[in-house]
N, C-alpha and C. Protein backbone atom coordinates (compact mmCIF):
# COMPACT_ATOMS: atom_id res chain seq x y z
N UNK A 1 26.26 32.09 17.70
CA UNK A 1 25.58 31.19 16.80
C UNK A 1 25.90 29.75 17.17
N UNK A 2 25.00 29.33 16.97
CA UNK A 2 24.82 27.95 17.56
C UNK A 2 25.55 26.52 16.67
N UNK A 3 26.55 25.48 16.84
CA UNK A 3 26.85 24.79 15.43
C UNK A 3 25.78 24.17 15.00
N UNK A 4 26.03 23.82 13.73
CA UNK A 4 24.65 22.72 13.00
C UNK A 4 25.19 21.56 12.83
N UNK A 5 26.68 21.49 13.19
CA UNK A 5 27.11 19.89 13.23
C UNK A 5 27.56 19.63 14.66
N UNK A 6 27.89 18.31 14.46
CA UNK A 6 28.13 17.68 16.02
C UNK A 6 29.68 16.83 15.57
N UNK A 7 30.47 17.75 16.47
CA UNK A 7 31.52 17.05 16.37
C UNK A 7 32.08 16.07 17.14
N UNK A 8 33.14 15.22 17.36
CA UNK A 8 33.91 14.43 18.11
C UNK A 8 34.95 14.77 18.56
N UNK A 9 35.51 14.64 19.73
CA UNK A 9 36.74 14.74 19.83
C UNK A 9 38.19 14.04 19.82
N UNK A 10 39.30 13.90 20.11
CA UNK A 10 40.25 13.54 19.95
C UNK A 10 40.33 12.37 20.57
N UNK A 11 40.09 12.43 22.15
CA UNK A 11 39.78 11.15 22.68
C UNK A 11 38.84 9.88 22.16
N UNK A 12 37.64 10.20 22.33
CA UNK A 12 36.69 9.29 20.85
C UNK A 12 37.54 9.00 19.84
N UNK A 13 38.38 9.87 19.09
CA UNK A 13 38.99 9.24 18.14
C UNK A 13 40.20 8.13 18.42
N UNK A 14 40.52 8.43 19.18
CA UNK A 14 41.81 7.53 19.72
C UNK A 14 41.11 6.62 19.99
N UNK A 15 40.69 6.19 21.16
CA UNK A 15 38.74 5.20 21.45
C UNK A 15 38.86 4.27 20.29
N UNK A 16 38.22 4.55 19.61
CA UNK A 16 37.78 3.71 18.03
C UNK A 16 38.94 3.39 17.30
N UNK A 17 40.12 4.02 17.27
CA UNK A 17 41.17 3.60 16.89
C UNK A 17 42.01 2.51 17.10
N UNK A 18 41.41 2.77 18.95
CA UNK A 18 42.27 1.65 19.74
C UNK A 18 41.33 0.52 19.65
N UNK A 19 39.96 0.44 19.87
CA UNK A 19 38.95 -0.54 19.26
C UNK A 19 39.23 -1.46 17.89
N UNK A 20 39.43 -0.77 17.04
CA UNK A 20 39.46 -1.43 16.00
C UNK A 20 41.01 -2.05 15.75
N UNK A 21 42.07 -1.58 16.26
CA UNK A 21 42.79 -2.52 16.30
C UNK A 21 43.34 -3.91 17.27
N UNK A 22 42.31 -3.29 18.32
CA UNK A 22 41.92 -4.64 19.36
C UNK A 22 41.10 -5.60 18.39
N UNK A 23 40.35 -4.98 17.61
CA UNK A 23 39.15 -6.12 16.91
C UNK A 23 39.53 -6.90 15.69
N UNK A 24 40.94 -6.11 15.00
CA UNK A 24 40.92 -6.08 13.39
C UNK A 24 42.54 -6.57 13.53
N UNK A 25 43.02 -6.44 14.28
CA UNK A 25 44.59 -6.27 14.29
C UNK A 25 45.84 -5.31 13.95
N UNK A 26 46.50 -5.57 14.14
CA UNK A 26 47.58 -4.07 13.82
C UNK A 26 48.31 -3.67 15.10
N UNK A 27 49.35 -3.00 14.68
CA UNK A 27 50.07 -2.70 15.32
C UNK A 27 49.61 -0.93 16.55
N UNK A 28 49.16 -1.44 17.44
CA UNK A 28 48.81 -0.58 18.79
C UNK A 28 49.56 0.92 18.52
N UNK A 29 48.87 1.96 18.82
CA UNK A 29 50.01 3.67 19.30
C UNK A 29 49.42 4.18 18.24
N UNK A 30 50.25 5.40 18.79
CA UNK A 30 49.80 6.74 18.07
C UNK A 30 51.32 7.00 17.36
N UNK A 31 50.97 7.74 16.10
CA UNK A 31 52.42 8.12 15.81
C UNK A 31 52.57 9.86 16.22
N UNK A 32 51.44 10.89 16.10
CA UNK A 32 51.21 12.11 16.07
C UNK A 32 49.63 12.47 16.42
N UNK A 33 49.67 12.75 17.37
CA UNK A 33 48.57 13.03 17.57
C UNK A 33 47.66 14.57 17.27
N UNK A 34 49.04 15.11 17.22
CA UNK A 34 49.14 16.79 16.57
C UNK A 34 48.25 16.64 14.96
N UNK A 35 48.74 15.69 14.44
CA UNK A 35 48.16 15.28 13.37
C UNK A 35 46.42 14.56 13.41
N UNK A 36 45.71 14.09 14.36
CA UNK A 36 44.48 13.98 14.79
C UNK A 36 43.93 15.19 14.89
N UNK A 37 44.68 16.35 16.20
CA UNK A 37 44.27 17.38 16.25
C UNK A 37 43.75 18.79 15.69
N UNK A 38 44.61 18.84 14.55
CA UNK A 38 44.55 19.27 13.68
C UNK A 38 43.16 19.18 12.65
N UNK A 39 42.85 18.15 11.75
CA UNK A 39 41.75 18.22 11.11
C UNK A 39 40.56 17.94 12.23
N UNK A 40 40.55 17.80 13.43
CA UNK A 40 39.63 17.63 14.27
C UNK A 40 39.21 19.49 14.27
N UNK A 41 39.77 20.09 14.60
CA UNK A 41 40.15 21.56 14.68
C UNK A 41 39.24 21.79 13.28
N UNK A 42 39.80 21.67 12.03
CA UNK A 42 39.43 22.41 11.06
C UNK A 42 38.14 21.96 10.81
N UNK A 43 37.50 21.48 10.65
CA UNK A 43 36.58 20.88 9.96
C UNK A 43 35.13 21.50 10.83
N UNK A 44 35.40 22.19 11.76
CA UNK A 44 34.63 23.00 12.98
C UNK A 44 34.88 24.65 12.16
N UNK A 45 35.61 24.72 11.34
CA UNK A 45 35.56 26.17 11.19
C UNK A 45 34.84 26.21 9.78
N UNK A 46 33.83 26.91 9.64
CA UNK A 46 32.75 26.66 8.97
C UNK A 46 32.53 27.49 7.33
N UNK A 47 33.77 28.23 7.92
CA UNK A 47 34.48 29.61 6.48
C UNK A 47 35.57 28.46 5.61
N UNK A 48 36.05 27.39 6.27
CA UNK A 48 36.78 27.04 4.98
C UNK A 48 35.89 25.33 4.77
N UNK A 49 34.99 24.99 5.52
CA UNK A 49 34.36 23.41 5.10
C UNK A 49 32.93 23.99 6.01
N UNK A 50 31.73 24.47 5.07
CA UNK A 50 31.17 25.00 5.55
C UNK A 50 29.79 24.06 5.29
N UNK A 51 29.84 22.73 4.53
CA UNK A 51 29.06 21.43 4.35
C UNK A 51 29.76 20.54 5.29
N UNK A 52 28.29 19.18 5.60
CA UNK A 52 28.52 18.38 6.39
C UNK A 52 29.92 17.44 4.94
N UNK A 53 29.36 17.36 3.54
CA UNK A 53 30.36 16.54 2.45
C UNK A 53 31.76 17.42 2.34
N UNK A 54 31.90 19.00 2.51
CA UNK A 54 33.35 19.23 2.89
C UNK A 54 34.40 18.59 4.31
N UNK A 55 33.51 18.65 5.03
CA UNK A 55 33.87 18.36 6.84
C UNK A 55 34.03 17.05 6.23
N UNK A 56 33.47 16.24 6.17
CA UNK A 56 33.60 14.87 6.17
C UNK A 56 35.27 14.40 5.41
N UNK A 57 34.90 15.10 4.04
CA UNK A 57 35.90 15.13 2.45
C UNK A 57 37.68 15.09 3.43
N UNK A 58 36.97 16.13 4.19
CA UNK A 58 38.99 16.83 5.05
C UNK A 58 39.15 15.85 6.19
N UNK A 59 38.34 15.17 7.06
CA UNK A 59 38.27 14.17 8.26
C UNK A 59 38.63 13.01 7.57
N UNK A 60 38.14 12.07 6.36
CA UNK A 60 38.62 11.27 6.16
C UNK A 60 40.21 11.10 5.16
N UNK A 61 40.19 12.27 4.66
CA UNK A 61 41.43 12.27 3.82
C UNK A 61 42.67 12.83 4.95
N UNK A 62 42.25 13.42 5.42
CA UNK A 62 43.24 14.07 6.71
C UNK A 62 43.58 12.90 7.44
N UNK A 63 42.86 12.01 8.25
CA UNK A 63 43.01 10.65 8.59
C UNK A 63 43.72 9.49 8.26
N UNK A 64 43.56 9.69 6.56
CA UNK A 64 43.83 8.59 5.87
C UNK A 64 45.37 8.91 5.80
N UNK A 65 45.75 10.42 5.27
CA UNK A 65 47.02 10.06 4.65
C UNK A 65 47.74 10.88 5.47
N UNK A 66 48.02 11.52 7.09
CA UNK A 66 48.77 11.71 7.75
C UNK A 66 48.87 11.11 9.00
N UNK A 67 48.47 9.88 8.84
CA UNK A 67 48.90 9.11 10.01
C UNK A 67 49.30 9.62 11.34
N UNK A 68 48.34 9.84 12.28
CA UNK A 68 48.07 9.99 13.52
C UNK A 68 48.53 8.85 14.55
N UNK A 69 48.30 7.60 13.55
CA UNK A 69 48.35 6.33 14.67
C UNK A 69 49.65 5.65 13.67
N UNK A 70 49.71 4.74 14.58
CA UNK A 70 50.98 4.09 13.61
C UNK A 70 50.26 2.98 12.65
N UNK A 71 49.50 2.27 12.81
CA UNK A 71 48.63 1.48 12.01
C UNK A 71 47.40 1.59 11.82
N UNK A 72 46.29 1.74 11.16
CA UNK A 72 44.89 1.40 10.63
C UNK A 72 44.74 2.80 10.58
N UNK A 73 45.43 3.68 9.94
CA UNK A 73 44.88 5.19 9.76
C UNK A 73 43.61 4.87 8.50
N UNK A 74 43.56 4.03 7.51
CA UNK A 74 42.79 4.22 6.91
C UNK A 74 41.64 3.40 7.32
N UNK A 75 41.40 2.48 8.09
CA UNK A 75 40.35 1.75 8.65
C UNK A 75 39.74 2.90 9.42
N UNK A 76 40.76 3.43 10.40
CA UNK A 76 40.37 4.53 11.29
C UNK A 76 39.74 5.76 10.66
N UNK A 77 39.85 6.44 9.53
CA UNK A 77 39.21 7.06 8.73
C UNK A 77 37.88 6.76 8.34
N UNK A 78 37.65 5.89 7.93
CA UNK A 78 36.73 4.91 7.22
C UNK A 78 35.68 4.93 8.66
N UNK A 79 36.14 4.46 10.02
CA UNK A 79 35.19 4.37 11.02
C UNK A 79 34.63 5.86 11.54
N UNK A 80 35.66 6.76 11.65
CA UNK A 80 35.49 7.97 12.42
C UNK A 80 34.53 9.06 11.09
N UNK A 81 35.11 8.31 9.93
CA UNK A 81 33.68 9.18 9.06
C UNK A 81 32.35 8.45 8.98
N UNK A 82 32.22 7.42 9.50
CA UNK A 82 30.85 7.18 9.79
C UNK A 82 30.72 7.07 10.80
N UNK A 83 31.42 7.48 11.92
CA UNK A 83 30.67 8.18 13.30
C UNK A 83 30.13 9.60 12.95
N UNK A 84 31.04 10.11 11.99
CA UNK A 84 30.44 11.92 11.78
C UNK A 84 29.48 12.06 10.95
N UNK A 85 28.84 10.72 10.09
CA UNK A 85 27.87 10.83 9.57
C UNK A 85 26.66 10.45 10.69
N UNK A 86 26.99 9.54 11.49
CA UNK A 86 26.00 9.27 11.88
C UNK A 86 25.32 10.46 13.14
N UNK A 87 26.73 10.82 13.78
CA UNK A 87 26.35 12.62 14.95
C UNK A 87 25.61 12.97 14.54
N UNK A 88 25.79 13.46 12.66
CA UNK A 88 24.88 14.49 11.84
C UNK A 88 23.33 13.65 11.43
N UNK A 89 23.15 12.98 11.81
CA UNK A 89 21.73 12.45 11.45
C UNK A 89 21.91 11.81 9.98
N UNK A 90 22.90 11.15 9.47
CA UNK A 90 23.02 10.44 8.43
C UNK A 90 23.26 9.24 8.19
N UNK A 91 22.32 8.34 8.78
CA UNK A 91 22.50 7.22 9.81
C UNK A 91 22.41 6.49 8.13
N UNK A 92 21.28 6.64 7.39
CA UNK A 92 20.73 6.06 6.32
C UNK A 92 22.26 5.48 5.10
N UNK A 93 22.77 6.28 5.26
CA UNK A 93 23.61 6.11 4.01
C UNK A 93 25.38 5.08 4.87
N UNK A 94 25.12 5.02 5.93
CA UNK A 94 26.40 4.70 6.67
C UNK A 94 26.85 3.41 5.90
N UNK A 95 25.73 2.69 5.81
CA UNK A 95 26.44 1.18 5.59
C UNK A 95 27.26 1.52 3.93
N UNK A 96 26.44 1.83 2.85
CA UNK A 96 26.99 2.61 1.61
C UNK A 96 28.23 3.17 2.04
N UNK A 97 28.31 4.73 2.49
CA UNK A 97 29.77 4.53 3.08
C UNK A 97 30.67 3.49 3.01
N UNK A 98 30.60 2.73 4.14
CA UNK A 98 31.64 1.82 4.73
C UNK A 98 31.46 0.88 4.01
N UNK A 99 31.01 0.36 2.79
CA UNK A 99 30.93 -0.29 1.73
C UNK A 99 32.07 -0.08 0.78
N UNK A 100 31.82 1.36 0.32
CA UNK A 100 32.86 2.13 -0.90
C UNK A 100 34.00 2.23 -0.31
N UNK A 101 34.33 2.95 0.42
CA UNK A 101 35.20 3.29 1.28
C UNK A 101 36.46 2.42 1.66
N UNK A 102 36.15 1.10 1.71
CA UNK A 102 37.15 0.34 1.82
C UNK A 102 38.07 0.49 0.52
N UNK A 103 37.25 0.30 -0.47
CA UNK A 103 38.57 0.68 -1.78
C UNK A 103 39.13 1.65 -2.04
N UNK A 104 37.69 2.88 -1.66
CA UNK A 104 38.35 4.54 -1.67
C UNK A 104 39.64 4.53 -1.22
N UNK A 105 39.42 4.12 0.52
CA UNK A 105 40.55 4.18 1.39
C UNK A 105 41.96 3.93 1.00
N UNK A 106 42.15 2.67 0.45
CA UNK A 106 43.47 2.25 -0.04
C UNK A 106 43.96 2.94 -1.45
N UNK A 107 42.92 3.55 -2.40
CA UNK A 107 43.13 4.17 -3.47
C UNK A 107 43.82 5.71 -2.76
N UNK A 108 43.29 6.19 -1.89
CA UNK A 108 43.50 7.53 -1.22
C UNK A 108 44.66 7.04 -0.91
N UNK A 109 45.27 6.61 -0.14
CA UNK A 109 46.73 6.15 0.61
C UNK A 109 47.46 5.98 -0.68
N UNK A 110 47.37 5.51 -1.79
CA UNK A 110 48.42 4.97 -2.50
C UNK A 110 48.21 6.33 -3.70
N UNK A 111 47.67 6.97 -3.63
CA UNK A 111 47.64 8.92 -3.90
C UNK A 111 47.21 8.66 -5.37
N UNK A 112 46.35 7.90 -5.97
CA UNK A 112 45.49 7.37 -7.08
C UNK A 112 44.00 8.28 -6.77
N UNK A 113 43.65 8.46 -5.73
CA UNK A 113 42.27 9.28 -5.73
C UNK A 113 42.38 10.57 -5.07
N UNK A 114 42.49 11.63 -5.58
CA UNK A 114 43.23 13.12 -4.30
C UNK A 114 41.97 13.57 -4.20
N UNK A 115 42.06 14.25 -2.87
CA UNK A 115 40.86 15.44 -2.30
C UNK A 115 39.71 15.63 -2.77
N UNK A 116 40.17 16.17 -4.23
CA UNK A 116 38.89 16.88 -4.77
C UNK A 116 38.13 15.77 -5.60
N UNK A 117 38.73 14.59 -5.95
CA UNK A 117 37.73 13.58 -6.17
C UNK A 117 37.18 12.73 -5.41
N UNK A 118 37.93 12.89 -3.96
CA UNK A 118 37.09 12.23 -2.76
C UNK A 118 36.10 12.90 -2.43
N UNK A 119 35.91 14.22 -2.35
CA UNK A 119 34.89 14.73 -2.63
C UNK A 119 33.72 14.36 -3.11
N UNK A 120 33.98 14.28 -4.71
CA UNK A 120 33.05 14.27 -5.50
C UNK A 120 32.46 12.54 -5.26
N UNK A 121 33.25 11.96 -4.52
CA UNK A 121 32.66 10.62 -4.15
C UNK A 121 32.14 10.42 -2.75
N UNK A 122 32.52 11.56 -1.71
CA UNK A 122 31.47 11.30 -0.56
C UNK A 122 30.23 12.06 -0.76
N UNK A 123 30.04 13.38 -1.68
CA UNK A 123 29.06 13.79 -2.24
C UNK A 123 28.55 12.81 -2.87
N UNK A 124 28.24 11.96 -3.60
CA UNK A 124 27.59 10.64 -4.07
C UNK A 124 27.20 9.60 -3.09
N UNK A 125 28.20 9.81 -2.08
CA UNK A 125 27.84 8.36 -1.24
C UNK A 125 26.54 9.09 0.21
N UNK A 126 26.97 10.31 0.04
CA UNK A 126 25.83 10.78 1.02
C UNK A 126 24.44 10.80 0.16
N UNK A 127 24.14 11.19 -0.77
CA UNK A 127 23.26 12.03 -1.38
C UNK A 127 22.25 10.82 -2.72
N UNK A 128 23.19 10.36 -3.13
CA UNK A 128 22.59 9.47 -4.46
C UNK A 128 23.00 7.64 -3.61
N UNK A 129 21.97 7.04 -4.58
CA UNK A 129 22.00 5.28 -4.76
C UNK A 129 23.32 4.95 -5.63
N UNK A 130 23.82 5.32 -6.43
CA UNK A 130 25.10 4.81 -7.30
C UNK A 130 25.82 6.16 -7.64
N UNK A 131 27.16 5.82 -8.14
CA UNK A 131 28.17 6.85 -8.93
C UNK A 131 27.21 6.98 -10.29
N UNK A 132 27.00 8.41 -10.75
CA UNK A 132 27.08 8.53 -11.91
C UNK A 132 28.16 8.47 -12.61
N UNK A 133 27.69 7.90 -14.01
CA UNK A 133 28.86 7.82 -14.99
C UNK A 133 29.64 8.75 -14.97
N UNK A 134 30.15 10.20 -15.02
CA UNK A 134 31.02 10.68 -15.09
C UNK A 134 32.47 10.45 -13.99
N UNK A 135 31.78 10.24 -12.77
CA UNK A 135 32.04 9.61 -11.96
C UNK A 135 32.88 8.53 -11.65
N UNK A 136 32.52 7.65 -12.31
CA UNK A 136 33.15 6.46 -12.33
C UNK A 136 33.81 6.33 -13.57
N UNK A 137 33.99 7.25 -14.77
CA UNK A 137 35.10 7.37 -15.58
C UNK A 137 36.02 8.08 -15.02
N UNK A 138 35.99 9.05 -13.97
CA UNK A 138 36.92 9.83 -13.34
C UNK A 138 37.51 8.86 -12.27
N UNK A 139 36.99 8.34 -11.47
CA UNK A 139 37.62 6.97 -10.57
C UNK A 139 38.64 6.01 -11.90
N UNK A 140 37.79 5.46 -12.69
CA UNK A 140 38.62 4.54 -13.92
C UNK A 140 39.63 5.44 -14.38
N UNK A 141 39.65 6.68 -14.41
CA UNK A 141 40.66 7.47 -15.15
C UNK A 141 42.04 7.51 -14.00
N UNK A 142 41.46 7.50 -12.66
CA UNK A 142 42.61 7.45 -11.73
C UNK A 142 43.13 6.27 -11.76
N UNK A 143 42.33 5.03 -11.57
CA UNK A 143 43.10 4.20 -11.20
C UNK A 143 44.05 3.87 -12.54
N UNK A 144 43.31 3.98 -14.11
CA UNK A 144 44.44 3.51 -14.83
C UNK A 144 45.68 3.87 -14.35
N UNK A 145 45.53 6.09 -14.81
CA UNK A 145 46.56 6.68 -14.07
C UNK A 145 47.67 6.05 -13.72
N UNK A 146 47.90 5.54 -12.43
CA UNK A 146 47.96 5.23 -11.78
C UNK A 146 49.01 3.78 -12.08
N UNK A 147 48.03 3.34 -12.90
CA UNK A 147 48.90 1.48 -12.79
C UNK A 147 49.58 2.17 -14.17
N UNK A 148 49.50 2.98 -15.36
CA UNK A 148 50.65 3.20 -16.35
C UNK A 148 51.88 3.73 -15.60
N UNK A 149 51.93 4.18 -14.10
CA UNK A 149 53.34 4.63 -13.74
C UNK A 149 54.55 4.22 -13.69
């Protein structure tokens, strides 16, 4: 059987990694690359992320919060999921993406937004024009969360 997504590999990822901190700044290297390899790996097996919004959900959160590189894991997230939107023919919604995403990103790292509500927010950012309200009381509910600690 043939895949229905188009993946990237490890090298490309390193690529854009090393790009963007030539462009953006930060500190150069990899910290684990075992850790790249890894959700590069899973997100191809189609029994446990069997949507292009699961694959994506595990690539950018996998990215974000096990640091592969020593600096811009979450910039690097943020870029390498809109390269995998765009492989998949989801060119339309990229800029949206990389719009939200910048706040997602740092909310994800500082463990205020987990998995299953990144989810429910790249499902929105692929698919719909805005967060529905439930949505964005569940984002407001994290971040209060979050700052009462």
């Amino acid at each position: 059987m043939e895949d229905q997504f188009l993946y990237f590999d490890v090298e490309h990822a390193v690529s854009v990694h090393d790009w963007i901190i030539e462009n953006s700044g930060g500190k150069a290297g990899n910290s684990d690359l075992s850790l790249l390899h890894s959700p590069l790996d899973h997100i191809r097996n189609d029994d446990y992320y069997p949507s292009l919004e699961e694959k994506l959900t595990h690539l950018v959160f996998s990215i974000n919060k096990h640091h592969a590189f020593v600096d811009g894991n979450k910039r690097s997230s943020i870029a390498l999921g809109a390269y995998f939107l765009e492989l998949n023919g989801y060119e339309y919604c990229i800029q949206y993406f990389v719009q939200e995403m910048e706040n997602i990103s740092v909310w994800i790292a500082d463990n205020v937004i987990d998995k299953k509500l990144l989810h429910h927010i790249i499902v929105t950012l692929v698919y719909e024009d805005e967060y529905p309200e439930w949505l964005k009381l569940s984002i407001m509910h994290a971040i209060s969360q979050q700052n009462n600690l």
